[in-house]
Protein backbone atom coordinates (compact mmCIF):
# COMPACT_ATOMS: atom_id res chain seq x y z
CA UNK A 1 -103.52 -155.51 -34.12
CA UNK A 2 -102.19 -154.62 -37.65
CA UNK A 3 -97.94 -155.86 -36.88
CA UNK A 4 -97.53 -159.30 -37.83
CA UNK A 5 -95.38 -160.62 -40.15
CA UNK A 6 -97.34 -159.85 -42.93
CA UNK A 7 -93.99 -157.71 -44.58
CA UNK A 8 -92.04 -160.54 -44.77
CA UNK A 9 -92.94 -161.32 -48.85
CA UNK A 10 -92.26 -157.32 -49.24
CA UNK A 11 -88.72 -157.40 -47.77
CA UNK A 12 -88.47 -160.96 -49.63
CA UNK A 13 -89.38 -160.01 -52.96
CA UNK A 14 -86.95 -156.74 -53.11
CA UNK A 15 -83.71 -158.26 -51.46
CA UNK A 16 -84.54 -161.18 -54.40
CA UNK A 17 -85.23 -158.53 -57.19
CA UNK A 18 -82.08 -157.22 -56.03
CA UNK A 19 -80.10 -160.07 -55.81
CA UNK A 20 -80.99 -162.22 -59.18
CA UNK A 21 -79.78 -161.42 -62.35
CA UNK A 22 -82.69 -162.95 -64.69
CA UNK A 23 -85.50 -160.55 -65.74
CA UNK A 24 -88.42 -163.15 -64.98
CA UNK A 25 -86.89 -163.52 -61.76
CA UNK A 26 -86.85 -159.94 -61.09
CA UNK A 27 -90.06 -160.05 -62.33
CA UNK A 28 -92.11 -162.36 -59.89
CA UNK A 29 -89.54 -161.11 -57.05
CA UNK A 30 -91.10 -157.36 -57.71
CA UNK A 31 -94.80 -159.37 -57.97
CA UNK A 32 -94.29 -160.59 -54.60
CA UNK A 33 -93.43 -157.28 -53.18
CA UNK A 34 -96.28 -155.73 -54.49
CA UNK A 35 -98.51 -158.17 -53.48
CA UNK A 36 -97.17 -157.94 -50.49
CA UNK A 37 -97.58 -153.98 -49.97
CA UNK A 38 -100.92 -154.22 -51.46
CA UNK A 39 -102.03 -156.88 -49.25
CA UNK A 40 -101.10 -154.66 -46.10
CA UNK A 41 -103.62 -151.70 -47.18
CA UNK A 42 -106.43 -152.73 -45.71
CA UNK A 43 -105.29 -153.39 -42.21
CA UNK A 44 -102.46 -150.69 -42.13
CA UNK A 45 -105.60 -148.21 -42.76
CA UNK A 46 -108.10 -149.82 -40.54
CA UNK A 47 -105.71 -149.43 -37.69
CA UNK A 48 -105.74 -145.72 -36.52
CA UNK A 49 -109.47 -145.51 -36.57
CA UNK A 50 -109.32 -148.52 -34.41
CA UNK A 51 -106.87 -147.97 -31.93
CA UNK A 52 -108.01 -144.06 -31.82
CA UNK A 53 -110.96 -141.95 -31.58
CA UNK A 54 -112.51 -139.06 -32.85
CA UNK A 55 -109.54 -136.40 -33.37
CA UNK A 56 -107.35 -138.60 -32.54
CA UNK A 57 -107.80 -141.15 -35.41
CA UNK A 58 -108.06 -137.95 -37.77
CA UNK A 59 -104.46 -137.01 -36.57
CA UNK A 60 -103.07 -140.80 -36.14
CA UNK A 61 -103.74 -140.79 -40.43
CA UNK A 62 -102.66 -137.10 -40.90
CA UNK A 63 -99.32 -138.49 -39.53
CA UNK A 64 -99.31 -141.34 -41.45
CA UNK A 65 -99.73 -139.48 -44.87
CA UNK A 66 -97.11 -137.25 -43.59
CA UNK A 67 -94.88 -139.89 -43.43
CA UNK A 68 -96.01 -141.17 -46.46
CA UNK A 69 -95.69 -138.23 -48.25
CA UNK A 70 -91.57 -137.51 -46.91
CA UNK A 71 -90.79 -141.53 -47.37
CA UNK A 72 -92.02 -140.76 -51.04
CA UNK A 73 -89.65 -138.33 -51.49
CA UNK A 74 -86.47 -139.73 -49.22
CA UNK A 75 -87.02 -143.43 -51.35
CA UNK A 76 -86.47 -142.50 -55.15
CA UNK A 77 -83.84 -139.88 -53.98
CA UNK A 78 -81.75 -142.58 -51.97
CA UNK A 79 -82.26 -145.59 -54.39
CA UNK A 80 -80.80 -143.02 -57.15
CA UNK A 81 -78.32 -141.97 -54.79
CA UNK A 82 -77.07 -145.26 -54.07
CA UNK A 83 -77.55 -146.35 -58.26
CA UNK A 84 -75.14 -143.46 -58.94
CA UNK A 85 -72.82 -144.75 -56.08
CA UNK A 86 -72.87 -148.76 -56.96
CA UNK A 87 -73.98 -148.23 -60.93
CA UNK A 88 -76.76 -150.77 -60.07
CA UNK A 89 -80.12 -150.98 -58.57
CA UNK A 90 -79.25 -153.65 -56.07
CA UNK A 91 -78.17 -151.31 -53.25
CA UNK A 92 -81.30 -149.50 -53.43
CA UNK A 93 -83.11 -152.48 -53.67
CA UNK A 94 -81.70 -154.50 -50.53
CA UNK A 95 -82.19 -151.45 -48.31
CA UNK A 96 -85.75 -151.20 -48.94
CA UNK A 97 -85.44 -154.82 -47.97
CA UNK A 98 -83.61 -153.89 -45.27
CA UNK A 99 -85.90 -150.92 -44.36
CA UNK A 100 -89.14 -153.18 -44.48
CA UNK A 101 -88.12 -155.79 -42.86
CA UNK A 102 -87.02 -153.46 -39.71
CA UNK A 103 -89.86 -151.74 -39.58
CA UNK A 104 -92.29 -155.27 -39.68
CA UNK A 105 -89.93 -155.86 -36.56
CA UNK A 106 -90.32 -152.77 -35.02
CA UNK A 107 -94.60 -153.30 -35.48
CA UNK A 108 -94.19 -157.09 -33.97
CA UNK A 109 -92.40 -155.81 -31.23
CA UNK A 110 -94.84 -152.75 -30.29
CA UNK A 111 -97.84 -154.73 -30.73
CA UNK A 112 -97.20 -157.03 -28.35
CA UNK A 113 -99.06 -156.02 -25.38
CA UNK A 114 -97.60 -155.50 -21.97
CA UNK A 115 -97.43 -158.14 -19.31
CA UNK A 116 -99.72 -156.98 -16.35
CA UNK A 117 -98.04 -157.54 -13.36
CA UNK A 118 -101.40 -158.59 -10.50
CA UNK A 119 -99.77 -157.59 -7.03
CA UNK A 120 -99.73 -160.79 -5.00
């Protein structure tokens, strides 16, 4: 399925935007987080209609925009939260970091499939 460790660069590329102090470093650490997110469109969107059916892959995206739509709201308030707190975009920066990379570990660990125990 979708969950592999394909976030890795995007958690990468912000805790190193976030961390460096050079504007070309910033830079290419921001080009590897997009790359990153945009590289994850096409199976992140393939996946409901897969895994679901009919109504159900209808609601399974409905969800996901949803989501979407509240995590676009919750990120630019909480990265300007957290500049007004530190002066600085790093905090901001390292918990989208820190945000990506626990939810690529959350997808790893739900897409592994369940051992089937055969009755002996």
């Amino acid at each position: 399925l979708f969950p592999r460790p394909d976030a890795l660069p995007i958690s990468i590329g912000f805790a190193w935007a976030g961390a460096t102090h050079s504007f070309a470093a910033a830079l290419i650490a921001m080009a590897l987080a997009a790359i990153g997110c945009w590289s994850l469109m096409g199976p992140f969107w393939a996946t409901p209609t897969r895994v679901l059916g009919g109504r159900a892959a209808a609601g399974g995206v409905a969800i996901i925009t949803m989501i979407g739509g509240l995590g676009g709201f919750l990120g630019p308030y909480l990265t300007g939260r957290l500049h007004d707190l530190t002066h600085g975009f790093a905090g901001g920066l390292y918990t989208i970091a820190a945000l990506t990379l626990l939810a690529a570990i959350l997808c790893i660990t739900l897409a592994t499939p369940p051992k089937n125990s055969t009755p002996s």
